[in-house]
PDB file of N, CA and C in Angstrom:
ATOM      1  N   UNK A   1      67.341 120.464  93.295  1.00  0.00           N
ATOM      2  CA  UNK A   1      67.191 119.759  94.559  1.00  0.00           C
ATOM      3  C   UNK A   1      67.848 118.377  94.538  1.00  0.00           C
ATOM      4  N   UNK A   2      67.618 117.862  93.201  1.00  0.00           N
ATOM      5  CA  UNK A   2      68.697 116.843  93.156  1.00  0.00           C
ATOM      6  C   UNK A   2      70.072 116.116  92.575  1.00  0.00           C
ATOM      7  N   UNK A   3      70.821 118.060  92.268  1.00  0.00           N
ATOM      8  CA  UNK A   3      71.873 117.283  91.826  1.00  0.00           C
ATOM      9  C   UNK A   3      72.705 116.652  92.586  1.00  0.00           C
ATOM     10  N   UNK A   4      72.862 116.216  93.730  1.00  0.00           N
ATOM     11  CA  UNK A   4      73.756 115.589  94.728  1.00  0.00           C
ATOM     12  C   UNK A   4      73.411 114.035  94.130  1.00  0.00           C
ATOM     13  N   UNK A   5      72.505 113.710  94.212  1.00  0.00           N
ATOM     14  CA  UNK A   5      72.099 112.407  93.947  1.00  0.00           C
ATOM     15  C   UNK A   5      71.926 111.972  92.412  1.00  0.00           C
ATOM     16  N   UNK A   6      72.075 112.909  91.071  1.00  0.00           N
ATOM     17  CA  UNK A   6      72.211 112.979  89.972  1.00  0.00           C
ATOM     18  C   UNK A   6      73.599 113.146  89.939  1.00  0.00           C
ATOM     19  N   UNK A   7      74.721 113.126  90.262  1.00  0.00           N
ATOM     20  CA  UNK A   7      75.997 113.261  89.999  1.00  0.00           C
ATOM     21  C   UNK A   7      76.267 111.950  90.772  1.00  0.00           C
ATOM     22  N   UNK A   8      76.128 111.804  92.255  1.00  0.00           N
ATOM     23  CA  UNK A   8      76.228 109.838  92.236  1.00  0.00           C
ATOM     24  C   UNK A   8      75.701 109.032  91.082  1.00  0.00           C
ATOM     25  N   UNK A   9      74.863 109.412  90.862  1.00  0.00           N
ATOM     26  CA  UNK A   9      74.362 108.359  89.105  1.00  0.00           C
ATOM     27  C   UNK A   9      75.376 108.125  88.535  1.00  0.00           C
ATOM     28  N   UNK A  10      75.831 109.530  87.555  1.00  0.00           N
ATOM     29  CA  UNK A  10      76.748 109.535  86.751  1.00  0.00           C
ATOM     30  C   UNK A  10      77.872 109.107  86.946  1.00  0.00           C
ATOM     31  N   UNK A  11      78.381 109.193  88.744  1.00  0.00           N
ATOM     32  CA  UNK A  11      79.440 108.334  88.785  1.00  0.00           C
ATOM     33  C   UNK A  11      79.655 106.873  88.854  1.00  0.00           C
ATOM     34  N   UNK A  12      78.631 106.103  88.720  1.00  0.00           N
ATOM     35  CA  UNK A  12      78.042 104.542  88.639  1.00  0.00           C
ATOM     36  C   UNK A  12      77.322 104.415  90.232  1.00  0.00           C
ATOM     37  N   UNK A  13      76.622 105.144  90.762  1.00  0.00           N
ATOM     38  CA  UNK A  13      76.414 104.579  91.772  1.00  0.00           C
ATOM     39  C   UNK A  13      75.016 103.704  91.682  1.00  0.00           C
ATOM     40  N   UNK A  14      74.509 103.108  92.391  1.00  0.00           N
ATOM     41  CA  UNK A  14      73.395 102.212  91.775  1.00  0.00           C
ATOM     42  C   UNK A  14      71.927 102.150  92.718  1.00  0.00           C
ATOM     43  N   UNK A  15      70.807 101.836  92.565  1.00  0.00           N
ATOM     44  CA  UNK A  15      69.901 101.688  93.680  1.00  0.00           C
ATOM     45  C   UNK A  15      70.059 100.593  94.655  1.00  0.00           C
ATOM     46  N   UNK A  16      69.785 100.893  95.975  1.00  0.00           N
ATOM     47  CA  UNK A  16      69.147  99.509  96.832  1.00  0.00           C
ATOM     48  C   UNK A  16      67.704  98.929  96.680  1.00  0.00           C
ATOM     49  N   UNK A  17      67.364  97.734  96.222  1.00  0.00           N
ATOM     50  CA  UNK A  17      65.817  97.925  96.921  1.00  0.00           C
ATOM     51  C   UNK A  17      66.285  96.318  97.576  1.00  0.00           C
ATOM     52  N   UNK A  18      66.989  95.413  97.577  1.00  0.00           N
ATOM     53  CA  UNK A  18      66.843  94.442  98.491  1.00  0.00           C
ATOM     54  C   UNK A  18      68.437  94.284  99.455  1.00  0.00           C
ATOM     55  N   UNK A  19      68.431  93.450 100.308  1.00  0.00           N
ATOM     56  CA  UNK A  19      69.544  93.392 100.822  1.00  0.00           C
ATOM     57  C   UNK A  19      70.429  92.067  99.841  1.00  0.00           C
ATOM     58  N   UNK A  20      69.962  91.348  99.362  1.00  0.00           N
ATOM     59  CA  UNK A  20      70.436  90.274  98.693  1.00  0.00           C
ATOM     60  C   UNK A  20      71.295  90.956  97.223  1.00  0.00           C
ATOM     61  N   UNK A  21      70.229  91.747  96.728  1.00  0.00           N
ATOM     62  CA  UNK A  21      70.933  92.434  95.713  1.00  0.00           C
ATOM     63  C   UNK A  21      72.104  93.541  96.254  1.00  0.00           C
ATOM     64  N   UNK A  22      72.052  93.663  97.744  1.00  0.00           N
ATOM     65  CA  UNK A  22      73.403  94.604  97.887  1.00  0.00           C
ATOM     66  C   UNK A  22      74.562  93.887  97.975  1.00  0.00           C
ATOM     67  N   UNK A  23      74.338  92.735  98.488  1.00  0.00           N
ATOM     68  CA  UNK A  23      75.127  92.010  99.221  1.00  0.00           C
ATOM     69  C   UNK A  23      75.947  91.313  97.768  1.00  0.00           C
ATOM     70  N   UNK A  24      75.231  90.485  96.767  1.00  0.00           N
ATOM     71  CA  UNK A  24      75.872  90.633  95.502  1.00  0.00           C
ATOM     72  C   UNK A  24      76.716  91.646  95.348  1.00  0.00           C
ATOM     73  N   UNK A  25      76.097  92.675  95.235  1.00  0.00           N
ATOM     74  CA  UNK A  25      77.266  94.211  94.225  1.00  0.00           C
ATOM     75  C   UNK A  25      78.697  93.803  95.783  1.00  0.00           C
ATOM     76  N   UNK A  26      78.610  93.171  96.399  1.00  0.00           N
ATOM     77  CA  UNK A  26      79.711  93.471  97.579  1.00  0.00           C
ATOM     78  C   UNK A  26      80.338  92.179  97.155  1.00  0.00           C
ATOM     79  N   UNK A  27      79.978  91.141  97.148  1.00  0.00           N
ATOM     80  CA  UNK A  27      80.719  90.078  97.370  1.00  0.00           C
ATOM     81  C   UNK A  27      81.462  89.855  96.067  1.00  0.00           C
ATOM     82  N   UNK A  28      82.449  88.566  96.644  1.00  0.00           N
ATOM     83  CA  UNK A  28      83.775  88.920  95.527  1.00  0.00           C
ATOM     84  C   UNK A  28      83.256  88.194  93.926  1.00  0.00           C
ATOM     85  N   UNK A  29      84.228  88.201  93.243  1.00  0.00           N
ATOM     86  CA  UNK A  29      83.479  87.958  92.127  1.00  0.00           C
ATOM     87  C   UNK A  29      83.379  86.051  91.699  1.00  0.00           C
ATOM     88  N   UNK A  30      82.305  86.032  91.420  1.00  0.00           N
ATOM     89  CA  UNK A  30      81.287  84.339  91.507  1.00  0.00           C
ATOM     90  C   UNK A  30      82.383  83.468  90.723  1.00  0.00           C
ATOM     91  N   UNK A  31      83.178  84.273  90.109  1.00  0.00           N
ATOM     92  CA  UNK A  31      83.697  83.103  88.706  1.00  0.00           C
ATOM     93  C   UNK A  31      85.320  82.815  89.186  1.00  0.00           C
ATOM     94  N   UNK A  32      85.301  83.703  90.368  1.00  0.00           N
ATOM     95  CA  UNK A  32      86.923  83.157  90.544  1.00  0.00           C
ATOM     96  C   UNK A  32      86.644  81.672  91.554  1.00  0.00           C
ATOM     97  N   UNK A  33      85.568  81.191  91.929  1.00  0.00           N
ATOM     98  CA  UNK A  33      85.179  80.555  92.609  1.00  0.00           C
ATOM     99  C   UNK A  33      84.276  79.173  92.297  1.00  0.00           C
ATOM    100  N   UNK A  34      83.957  79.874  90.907  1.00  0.00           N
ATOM    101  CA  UNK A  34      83.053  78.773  90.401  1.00  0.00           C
ATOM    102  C   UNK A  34      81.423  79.112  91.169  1.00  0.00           C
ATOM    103  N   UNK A  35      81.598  79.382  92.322  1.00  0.00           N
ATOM    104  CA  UNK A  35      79.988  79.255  92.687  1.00  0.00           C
ATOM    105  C   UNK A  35      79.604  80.897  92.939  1.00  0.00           C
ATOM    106  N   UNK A  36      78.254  81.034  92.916  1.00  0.00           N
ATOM    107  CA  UNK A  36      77.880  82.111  92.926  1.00  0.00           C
ATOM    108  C   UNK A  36      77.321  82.565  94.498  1.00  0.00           C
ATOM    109  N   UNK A  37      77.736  83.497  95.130  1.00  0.00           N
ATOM    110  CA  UNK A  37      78.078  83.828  96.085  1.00  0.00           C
ATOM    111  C   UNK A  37      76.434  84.600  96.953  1.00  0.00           C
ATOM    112  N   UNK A  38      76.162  84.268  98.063  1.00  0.00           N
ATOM    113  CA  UNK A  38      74.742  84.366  98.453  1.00  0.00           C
ATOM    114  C   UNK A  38      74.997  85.310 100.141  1.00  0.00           C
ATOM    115  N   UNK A  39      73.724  85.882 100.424  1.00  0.00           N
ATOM    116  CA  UNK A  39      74.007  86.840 102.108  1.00  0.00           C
ATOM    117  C   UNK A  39      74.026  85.341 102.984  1.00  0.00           C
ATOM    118  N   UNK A  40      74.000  84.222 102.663  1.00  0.00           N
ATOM    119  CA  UNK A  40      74.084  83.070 103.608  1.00  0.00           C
ATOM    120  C   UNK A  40      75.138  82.774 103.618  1.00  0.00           C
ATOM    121  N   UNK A  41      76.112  82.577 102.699  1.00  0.00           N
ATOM    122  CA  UNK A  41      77.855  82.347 102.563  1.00  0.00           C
ATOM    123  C   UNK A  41      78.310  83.275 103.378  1.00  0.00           C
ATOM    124  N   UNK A  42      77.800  84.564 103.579  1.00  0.00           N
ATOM    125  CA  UNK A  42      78.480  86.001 103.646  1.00  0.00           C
ATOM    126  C   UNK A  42      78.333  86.093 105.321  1.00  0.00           C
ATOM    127  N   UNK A  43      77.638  85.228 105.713  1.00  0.00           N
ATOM    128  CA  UNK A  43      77.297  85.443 107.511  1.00  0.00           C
ATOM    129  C   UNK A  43      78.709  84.463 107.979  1.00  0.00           C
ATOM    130  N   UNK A  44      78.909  84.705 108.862  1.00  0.00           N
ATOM    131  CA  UNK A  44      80.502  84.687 109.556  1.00  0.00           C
ATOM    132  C   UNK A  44      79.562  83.763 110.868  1.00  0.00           C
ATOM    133  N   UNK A  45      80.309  82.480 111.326  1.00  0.00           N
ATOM    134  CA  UNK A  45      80.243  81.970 112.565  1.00  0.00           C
ATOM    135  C   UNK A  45      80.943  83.223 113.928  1.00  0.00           C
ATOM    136  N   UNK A  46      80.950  82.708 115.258  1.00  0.00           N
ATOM    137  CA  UNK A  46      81.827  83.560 116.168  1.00  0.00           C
ATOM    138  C   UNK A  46      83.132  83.651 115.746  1.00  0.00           C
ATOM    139  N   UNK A  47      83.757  82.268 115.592  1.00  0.00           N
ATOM    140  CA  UNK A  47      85.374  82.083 115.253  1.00  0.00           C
ATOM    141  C   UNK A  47      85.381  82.782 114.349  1.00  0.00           C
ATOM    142  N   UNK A  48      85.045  82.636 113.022  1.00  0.00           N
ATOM    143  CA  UNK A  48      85.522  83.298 111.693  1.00  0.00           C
ATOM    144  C   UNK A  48      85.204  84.544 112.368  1.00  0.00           C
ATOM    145  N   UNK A  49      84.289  85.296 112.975  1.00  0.00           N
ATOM    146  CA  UNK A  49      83.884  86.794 112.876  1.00  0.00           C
ATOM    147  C   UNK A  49      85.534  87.050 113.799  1.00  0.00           C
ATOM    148  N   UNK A  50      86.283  86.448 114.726  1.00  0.00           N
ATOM    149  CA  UNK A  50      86.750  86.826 115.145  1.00  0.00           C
ATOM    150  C   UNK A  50      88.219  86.491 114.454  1.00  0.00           C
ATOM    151  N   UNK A  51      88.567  85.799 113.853  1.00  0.00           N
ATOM    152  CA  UNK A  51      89.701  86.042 113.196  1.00  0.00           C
ATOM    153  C   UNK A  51      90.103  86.498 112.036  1.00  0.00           C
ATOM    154  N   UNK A  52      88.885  87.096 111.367  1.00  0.00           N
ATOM    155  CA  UNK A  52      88.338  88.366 110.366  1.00  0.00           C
ATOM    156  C   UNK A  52      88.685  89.422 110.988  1.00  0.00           C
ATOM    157  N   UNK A  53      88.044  89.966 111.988  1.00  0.00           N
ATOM    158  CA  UNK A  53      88.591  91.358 112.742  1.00  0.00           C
ATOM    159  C   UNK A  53      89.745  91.554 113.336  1.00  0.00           C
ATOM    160  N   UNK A  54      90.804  90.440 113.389  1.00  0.00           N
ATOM    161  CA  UNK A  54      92.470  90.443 113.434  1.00  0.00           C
ATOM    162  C   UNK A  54      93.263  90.433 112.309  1.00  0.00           C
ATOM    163  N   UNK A  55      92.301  90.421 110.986  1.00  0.00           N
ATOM    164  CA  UNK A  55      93.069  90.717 109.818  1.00  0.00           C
ATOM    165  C   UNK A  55      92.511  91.827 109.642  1.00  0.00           C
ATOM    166  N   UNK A  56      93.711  92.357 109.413  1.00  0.00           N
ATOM    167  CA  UNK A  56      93.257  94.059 108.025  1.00  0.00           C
ATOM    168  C   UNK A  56      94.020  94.239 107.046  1.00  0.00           C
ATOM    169  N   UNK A  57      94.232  95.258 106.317  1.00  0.00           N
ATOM    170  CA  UNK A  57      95.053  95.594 105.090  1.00  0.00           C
ATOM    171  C   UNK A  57      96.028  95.606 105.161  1.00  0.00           C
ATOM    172  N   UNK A  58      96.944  95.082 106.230  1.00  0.00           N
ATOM    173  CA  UNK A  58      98.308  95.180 106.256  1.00  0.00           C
ATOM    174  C   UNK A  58      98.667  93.297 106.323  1.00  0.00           C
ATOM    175  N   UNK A  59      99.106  92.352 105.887  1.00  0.00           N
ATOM    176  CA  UNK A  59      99.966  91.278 105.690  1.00  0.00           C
ATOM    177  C   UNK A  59      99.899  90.573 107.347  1.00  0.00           C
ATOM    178  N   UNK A  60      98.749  89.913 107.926  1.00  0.00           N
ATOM    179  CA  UNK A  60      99.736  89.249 109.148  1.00  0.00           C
ATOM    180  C   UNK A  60      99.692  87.799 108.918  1.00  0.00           C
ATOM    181  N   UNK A  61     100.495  87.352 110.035  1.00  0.00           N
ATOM    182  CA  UNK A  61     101.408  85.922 109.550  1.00  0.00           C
ATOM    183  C   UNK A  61     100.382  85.312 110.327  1.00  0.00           C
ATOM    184  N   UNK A  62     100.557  83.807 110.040  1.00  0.00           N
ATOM    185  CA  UNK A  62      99.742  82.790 110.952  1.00  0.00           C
ATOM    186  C   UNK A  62     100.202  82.871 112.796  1.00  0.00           C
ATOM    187  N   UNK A  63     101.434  83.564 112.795  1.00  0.00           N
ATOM    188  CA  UNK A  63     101.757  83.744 114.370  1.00  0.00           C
ATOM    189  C   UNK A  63     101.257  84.909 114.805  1.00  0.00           C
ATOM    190  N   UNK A  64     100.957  85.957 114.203  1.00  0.00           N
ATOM    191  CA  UNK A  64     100.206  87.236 114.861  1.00  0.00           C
ATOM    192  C   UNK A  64      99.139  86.942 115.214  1.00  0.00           C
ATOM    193  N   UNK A  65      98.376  85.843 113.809  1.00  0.00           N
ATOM    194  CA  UNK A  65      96.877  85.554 114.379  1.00  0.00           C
ATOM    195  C   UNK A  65      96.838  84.775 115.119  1.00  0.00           C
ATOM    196  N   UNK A  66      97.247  83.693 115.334  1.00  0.00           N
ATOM    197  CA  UNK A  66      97.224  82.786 116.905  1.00  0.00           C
ATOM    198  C   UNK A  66      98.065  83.681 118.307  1.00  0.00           C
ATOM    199  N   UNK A  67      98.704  84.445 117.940  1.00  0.00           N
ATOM    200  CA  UNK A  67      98.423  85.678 119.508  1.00  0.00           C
ATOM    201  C   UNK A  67      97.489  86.180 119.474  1.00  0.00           C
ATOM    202  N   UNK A  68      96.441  86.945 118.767  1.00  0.00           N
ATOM    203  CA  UNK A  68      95.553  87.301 119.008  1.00  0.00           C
ATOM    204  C   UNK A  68      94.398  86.598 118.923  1.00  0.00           C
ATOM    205  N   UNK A  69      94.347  85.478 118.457  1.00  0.00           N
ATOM    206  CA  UNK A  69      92.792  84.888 118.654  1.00  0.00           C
ATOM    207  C   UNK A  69      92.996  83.965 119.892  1.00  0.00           C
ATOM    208  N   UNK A  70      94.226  83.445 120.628  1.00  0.00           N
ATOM    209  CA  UNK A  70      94.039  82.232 121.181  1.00  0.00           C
ATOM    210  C   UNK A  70      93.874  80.848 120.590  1.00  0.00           C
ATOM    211  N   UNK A  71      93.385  80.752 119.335  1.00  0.00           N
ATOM    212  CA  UNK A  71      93.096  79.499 119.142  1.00  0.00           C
ATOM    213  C   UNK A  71      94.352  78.702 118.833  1.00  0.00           C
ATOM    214  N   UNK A  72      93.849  77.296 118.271  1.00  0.00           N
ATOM    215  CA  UNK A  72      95.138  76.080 117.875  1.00  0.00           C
ATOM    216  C   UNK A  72      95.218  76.922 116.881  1.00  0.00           C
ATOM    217  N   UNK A  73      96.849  76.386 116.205  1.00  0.00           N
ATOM    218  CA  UNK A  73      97.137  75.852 114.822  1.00  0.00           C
ATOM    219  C   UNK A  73      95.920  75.224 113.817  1.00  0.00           C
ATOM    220  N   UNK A  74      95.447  73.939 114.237  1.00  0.00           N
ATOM    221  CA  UNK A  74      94.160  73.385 113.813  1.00  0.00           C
ATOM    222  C   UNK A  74      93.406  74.230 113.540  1.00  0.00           C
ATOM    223  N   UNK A  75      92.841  75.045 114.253  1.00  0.00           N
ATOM    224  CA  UNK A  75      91.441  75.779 114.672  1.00  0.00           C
ATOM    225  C   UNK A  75      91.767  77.041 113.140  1.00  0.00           C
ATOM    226  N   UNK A  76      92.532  77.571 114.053  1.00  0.00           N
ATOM    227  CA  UNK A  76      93.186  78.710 112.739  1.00  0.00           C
ATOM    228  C   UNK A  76      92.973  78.491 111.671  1.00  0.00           C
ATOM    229  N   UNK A  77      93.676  77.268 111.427  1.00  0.00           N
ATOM    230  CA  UNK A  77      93.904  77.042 109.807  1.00  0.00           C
ATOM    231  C   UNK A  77      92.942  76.095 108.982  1.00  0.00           C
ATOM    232  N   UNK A  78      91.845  75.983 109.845  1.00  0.00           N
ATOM    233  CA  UNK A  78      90.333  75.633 109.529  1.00  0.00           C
ATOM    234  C   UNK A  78      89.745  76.821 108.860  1.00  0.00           C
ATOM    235  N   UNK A  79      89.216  77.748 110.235  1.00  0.00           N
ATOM    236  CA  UNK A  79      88.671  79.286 109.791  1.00  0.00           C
ATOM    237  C   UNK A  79      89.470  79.848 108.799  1.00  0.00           C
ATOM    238  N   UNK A  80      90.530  80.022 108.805  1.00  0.00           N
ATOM    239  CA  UNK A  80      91.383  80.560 107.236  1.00  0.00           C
ATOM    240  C   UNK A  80      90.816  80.437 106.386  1.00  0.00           C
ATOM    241  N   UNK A  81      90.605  78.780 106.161  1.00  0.00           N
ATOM    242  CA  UNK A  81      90.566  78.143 105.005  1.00  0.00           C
ATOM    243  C   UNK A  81      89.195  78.498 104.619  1.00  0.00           C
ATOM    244  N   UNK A  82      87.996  78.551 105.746  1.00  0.00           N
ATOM    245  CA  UNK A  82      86.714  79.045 105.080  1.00  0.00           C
ATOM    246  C   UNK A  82      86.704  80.101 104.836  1.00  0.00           C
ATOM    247  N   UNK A  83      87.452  81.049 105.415  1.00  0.00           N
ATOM    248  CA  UNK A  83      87.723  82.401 105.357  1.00  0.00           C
ATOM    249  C   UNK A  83      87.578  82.858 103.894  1.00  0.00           C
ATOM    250  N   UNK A  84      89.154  82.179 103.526  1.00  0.00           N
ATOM    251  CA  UNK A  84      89.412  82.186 101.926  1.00  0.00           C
ATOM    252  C   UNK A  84      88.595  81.441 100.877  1.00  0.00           C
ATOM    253  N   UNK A  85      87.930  80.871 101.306  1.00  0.00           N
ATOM    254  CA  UNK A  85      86.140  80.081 100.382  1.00  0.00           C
ATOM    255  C   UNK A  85      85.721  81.389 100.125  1.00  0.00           C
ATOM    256  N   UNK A  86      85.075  81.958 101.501  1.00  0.00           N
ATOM    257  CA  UNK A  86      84.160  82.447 101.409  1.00  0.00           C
ATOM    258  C   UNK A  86      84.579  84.038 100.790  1.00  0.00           C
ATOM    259  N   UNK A  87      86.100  84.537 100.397  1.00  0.00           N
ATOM    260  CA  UNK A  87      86.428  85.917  99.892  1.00  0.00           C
ATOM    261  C   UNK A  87      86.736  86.198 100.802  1.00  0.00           C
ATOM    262  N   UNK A  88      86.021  86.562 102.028  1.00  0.00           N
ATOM    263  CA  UNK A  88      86.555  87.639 103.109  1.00  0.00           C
ATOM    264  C   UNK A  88      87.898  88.098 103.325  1.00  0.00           C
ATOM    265  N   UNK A  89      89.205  87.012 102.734  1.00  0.00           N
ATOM    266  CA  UNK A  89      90.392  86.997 103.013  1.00  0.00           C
ATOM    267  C   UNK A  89      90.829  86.665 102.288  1.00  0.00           C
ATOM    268  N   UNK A  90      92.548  87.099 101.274  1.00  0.00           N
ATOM    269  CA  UNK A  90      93.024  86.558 100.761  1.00  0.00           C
ATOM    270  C   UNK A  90      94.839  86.158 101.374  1.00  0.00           C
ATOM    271  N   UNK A  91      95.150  84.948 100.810  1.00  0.00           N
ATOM    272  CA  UNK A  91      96.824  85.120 101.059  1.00  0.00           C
ATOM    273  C   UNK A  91      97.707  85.964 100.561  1.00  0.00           C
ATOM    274  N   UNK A  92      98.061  86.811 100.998  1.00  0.00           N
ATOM    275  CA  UNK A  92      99.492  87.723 100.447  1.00  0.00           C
ATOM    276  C   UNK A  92     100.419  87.060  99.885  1.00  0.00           C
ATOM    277  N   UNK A  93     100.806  85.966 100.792  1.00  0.00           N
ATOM    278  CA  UNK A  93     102.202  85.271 100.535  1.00  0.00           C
ATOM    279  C   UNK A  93     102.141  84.261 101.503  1.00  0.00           C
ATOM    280  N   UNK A  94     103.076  83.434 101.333  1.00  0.00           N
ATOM    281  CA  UNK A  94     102.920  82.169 102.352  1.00  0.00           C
ATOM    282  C   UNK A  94     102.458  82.690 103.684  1.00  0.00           C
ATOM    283  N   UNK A  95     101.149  82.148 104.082  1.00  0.00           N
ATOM    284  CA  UNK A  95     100.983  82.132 105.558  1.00  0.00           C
ATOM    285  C   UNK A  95     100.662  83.438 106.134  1.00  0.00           C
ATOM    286  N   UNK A  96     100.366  84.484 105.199  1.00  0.00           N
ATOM    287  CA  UNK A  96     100.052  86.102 105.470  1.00  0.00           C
ATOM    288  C   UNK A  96      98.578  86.400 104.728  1.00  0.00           C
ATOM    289  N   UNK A  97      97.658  86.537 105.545  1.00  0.00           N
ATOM    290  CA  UNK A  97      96.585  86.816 105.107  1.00  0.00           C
ATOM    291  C   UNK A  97      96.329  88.489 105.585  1.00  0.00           C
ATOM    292  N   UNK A  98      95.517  88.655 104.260  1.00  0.00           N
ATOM    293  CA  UNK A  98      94.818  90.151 104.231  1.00  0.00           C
ATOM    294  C   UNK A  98      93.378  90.518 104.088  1.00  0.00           C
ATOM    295  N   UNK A  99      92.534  91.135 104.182  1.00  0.00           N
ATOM    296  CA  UNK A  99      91.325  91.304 104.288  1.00  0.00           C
ATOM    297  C   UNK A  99      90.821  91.573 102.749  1.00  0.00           C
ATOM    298  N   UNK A 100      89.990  91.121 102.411  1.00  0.00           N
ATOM    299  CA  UNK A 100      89.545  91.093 101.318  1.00  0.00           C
ATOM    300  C   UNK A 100      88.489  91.881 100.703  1.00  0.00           C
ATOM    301  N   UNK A 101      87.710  91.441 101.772  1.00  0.00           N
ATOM    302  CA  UNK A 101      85.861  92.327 101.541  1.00  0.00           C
ATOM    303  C   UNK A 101      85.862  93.525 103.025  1.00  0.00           C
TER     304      UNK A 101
END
């Protein structure tokens, strides 16, 4: 009855019992950062939530994301910057961010 869930074992899968401890196994790793990473870092303002969901796995430039968010230059390259604090995003290459988490 339970080998479905005895073969996730074996493949490393792990228990839930809190959300804090999930949210750890998710977030990026504490030491490239120096600080250790918490579900309070991990909550997104409106802006960041929204210029998070204009990045994905493909490379866009700082001009794709100011067509699609509307915001300044300023504004942008504020949220980026917490963006990339906080993991959610990394730089590809000059000025091309990709989704991270």
């Amino acid at each position: 009855m339970s080998a479905g869930c005895n073969s996730l074992i074996r493949q490393g899968a792990g228990a839930v019992s809190d959300l804090e401890s999930f949210v750890q196994e998710l977030a990026p790793d504490p030491g490239a950062g120096g600080e250790t990473c918490t579900f309070e870092k991990l909550l997104l303002e409106k802006e960041e939530r929204l210029v998070y969901s204009c990045v994905d796995l493909r490379p866009k430039s700082m001009e794709e994301l100011l067509e699609e968010t509307d915001l300044s230059v300023p504004e942008l390259a504020q949220i980026l910057g917490i963006l990339l604090k906080k993991g959610f995003v990394t730089e590809a290459f000059k000025n091309c961010y990709i989704r991270r988490i």
